[in-house]
C-alpha atoms as a PDB file:
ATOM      1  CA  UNK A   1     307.104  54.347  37.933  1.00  0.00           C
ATOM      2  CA  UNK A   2     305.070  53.355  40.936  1.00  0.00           C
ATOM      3  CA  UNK A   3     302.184  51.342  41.629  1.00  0.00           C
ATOM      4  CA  UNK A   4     300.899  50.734  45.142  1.00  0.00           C
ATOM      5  CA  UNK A   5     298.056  48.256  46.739  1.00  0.00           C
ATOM      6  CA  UNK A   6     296.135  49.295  49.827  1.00  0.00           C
ATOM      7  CA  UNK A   7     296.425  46.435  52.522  1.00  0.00           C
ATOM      8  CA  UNK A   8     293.774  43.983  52.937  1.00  0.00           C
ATOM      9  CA  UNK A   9     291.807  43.918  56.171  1.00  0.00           C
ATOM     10  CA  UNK A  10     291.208  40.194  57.117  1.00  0.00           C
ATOM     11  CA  UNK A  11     290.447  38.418  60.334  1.00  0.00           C
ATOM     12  CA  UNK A  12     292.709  36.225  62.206  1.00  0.00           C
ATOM     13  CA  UNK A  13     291.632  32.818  64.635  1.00  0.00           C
ATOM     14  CA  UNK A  14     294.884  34.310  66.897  1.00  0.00           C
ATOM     15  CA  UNK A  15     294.817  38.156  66.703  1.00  0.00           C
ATOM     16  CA  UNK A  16     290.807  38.957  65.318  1.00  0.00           C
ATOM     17  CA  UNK A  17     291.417  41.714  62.395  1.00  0.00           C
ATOM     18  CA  UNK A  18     294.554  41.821  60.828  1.00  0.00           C
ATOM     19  CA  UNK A  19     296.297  43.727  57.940  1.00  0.00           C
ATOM     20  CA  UNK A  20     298.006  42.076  55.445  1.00  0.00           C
ATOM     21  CA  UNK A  21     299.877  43.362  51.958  1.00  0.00           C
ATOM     22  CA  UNK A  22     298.576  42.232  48.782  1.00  0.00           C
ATOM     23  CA  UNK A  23     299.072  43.242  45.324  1.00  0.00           C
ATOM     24  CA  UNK A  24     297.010  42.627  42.327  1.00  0.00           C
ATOM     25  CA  UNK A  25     298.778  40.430  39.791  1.00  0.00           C
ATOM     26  CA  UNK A  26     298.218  39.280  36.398  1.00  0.00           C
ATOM     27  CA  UNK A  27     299.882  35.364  35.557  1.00  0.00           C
ATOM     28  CA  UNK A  28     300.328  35.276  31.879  1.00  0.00           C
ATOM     29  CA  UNK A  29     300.930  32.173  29.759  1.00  0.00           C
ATOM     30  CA  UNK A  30     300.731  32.132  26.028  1.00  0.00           C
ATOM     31  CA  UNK A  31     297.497  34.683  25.669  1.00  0.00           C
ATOM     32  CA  UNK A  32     295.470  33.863  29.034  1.00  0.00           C
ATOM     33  CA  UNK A  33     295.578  36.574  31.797  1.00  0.00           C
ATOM     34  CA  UNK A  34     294.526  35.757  34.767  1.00  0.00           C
ATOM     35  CA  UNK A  35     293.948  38.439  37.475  1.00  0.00           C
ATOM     36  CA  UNK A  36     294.814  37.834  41.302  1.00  0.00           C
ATOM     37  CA  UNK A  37     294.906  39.314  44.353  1.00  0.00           C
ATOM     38  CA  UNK A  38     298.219  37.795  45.884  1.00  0.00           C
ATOM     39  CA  UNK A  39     300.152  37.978  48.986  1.00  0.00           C
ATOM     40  CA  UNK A  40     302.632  40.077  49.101  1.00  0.00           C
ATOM     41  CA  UNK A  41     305.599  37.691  50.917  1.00  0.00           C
ATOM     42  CA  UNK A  42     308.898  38.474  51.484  1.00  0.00           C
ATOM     43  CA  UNK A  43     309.308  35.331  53.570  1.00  0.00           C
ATOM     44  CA  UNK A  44     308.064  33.078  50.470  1.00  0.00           C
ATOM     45  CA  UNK A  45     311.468  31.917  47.966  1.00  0.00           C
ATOM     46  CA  UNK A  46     308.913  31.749  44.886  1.00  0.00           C
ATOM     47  CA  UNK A  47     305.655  32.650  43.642  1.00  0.00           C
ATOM     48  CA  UNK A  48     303.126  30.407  44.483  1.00  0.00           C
ATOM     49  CA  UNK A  49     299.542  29.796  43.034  1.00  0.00           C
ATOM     50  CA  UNK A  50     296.765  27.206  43.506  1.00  0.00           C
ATOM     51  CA  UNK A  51     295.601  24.562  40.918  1.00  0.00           C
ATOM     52  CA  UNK A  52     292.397  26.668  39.637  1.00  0.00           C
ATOM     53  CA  UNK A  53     294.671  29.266  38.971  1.00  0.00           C
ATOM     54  CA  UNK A  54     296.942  27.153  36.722  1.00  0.00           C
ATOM     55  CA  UNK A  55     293.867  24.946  35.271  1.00  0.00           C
ATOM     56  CA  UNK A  56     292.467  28.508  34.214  1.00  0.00           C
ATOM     57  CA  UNK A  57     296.042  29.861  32.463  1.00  0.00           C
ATOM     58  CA  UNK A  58     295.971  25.938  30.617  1.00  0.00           C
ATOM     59  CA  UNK A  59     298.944  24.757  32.103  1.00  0.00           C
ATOM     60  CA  UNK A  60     299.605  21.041  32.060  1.00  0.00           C
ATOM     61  CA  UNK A  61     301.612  18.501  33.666  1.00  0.00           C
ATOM     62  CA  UNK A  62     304.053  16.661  31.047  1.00  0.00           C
ATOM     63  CA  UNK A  63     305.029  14.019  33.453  1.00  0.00           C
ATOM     64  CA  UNK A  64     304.991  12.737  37.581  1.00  0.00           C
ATOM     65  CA  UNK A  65     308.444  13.411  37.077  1.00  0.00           C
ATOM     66  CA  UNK A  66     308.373  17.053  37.543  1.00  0.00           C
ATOM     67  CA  UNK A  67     306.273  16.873  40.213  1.00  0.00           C
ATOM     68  CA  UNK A  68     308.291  18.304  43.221  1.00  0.00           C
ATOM     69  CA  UNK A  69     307.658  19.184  47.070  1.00  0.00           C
ATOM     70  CA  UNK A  70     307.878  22.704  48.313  1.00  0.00           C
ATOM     71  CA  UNK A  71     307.454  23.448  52.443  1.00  0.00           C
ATOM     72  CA  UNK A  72     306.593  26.437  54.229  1.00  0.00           C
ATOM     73  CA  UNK A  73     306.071  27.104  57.622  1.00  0.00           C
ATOM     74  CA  UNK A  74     305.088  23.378  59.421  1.00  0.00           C
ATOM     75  CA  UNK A  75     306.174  19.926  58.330  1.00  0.00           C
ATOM     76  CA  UNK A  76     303.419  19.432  55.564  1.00  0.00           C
ATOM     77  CA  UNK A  77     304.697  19.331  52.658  1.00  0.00           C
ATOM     78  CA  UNK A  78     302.513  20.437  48.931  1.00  0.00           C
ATOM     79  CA  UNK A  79     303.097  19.536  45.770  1.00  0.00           C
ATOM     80  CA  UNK A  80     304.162  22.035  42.729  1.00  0.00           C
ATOM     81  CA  UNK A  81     305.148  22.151  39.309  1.00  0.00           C
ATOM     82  CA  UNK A  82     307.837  24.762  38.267  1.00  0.00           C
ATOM     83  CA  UNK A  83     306.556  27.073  35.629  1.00  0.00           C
ATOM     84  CA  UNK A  84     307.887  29.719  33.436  1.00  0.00           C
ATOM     85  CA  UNK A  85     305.312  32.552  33.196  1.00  0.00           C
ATOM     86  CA  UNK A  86     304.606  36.223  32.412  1.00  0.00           C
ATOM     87  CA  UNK A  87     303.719  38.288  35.461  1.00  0.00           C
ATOM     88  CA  UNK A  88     302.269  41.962  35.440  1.00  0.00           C
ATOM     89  CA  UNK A  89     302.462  44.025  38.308  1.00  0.00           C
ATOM     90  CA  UNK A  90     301.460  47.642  37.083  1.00  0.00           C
ATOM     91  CA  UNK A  91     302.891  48.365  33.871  1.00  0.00           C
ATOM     92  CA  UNK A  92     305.524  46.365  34.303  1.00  0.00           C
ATOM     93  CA  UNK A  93     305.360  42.722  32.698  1.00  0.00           C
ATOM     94  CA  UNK A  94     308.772  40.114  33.497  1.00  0.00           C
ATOM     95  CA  UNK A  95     309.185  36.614  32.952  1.00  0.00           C
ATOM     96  CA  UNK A  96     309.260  34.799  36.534  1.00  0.00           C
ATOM     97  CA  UNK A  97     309.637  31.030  37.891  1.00  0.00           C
ATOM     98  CA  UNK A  98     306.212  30.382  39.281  1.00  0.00           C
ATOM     99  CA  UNK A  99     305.239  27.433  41.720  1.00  0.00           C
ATOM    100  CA  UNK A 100     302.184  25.817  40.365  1.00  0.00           C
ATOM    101  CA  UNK A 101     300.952  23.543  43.289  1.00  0.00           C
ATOM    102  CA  UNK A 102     298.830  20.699  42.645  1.00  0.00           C
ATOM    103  CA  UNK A 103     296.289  21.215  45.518  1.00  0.00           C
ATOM    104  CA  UNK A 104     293.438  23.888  45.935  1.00  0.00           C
ATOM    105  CA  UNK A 105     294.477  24.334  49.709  1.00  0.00           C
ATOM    106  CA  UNK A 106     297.633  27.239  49.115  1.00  0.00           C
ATOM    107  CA  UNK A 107     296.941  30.380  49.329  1.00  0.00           C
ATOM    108  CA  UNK A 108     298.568  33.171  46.155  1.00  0.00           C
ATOM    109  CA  UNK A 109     301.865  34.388  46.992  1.00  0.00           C
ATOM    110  CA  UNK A 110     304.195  36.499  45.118  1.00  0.00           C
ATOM    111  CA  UNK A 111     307.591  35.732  46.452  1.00  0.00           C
ATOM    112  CA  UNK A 112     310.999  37.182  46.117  1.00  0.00           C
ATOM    113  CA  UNK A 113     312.779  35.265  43.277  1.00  0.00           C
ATOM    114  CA  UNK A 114     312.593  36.495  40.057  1.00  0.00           C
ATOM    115  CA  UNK A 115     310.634  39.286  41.533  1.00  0.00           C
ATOM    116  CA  UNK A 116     311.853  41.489  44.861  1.00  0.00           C
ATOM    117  CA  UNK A 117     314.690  42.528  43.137  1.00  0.00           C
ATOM    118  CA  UNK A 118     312.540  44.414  40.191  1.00  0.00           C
ATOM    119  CA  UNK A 119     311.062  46.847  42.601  1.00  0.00           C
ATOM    120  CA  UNK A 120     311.741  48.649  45.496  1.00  0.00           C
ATOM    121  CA  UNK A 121     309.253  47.595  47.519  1.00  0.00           C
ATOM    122  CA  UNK A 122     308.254  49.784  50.387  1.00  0.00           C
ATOM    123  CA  UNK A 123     305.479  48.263  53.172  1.00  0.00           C
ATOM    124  CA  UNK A 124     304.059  51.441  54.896  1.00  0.00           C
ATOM    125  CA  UNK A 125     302.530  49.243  57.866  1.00  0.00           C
ATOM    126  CA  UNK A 126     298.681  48.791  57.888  1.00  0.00           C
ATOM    127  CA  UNK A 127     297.964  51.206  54.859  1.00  0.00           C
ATOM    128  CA  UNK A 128     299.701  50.070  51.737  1.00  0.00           C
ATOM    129  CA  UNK A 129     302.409  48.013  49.873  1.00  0.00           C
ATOM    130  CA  UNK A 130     304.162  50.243  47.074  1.00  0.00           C
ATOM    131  CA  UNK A 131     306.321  48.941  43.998  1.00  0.00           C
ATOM    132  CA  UNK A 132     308.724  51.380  42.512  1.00  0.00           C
ATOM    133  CA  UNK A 133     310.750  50.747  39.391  1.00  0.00           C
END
């Protein structure tokens, strides 16, 4: 089966309008489904979403405890709570490690672990991202 997403024209501060490969993905936990239009990151280890995103699917922190810091590109540093939840991409529902950060400010990312290596994933450059499985 194959699903593909048609890039996502944005504009840039450095390089005016750029291209950029999204997919639409639906978080699952326990019976909310949230819709999203994520980021399609092969540079990102996990899937990352913001705190709306996890306030709307009901998940909760237990304790400061599991609070944990995740960096990306720069020295700032965000926090997130590791969560087990249901993703859909197409058809195709699988259980995936999920980054829930604590702050607004992140932007949705669907990185490669417990992900990438369910698909093929093919980026034809400016026009689409594709998912084969």
């Amino acid at each position: 089966m194959e699903v593909e997403f048609a890039f996502r024209r944005e504009s840039s501060d450095l390089f005016g309008s750029i291209w950029r490969p999204v997919a639409r993905v639906i978080v699952i936990h326990r019976r909310r489904r949230v819709p999203q239009l994520f980021y399609v990151d092969s540079g990102a280890d996990i899937t990352l979403i913001p705190k709306s995103v996890g306030d709307l699917l009901g998940l909760t922190l237990a304790s400061p405890q599991e609070i944990r810091e995740i960096k990306g590109i720069g020295e700032r540093g965000v926090p997130i709570v590791i969560r087990r939840l249901q993703l859909q991409v197409g058809s195709k529902v699988f259980p995936a490690r999920v980054a829930w950060c604590l702050l607004e400010e992140v932007p949705l990312l669907l990185g490669r672990l417990d992900c990438f290596h369910l698909f093929e994933i093919t980026f034809r450059h400016d026009l689409a991202t594709v998912f084969q499985w």
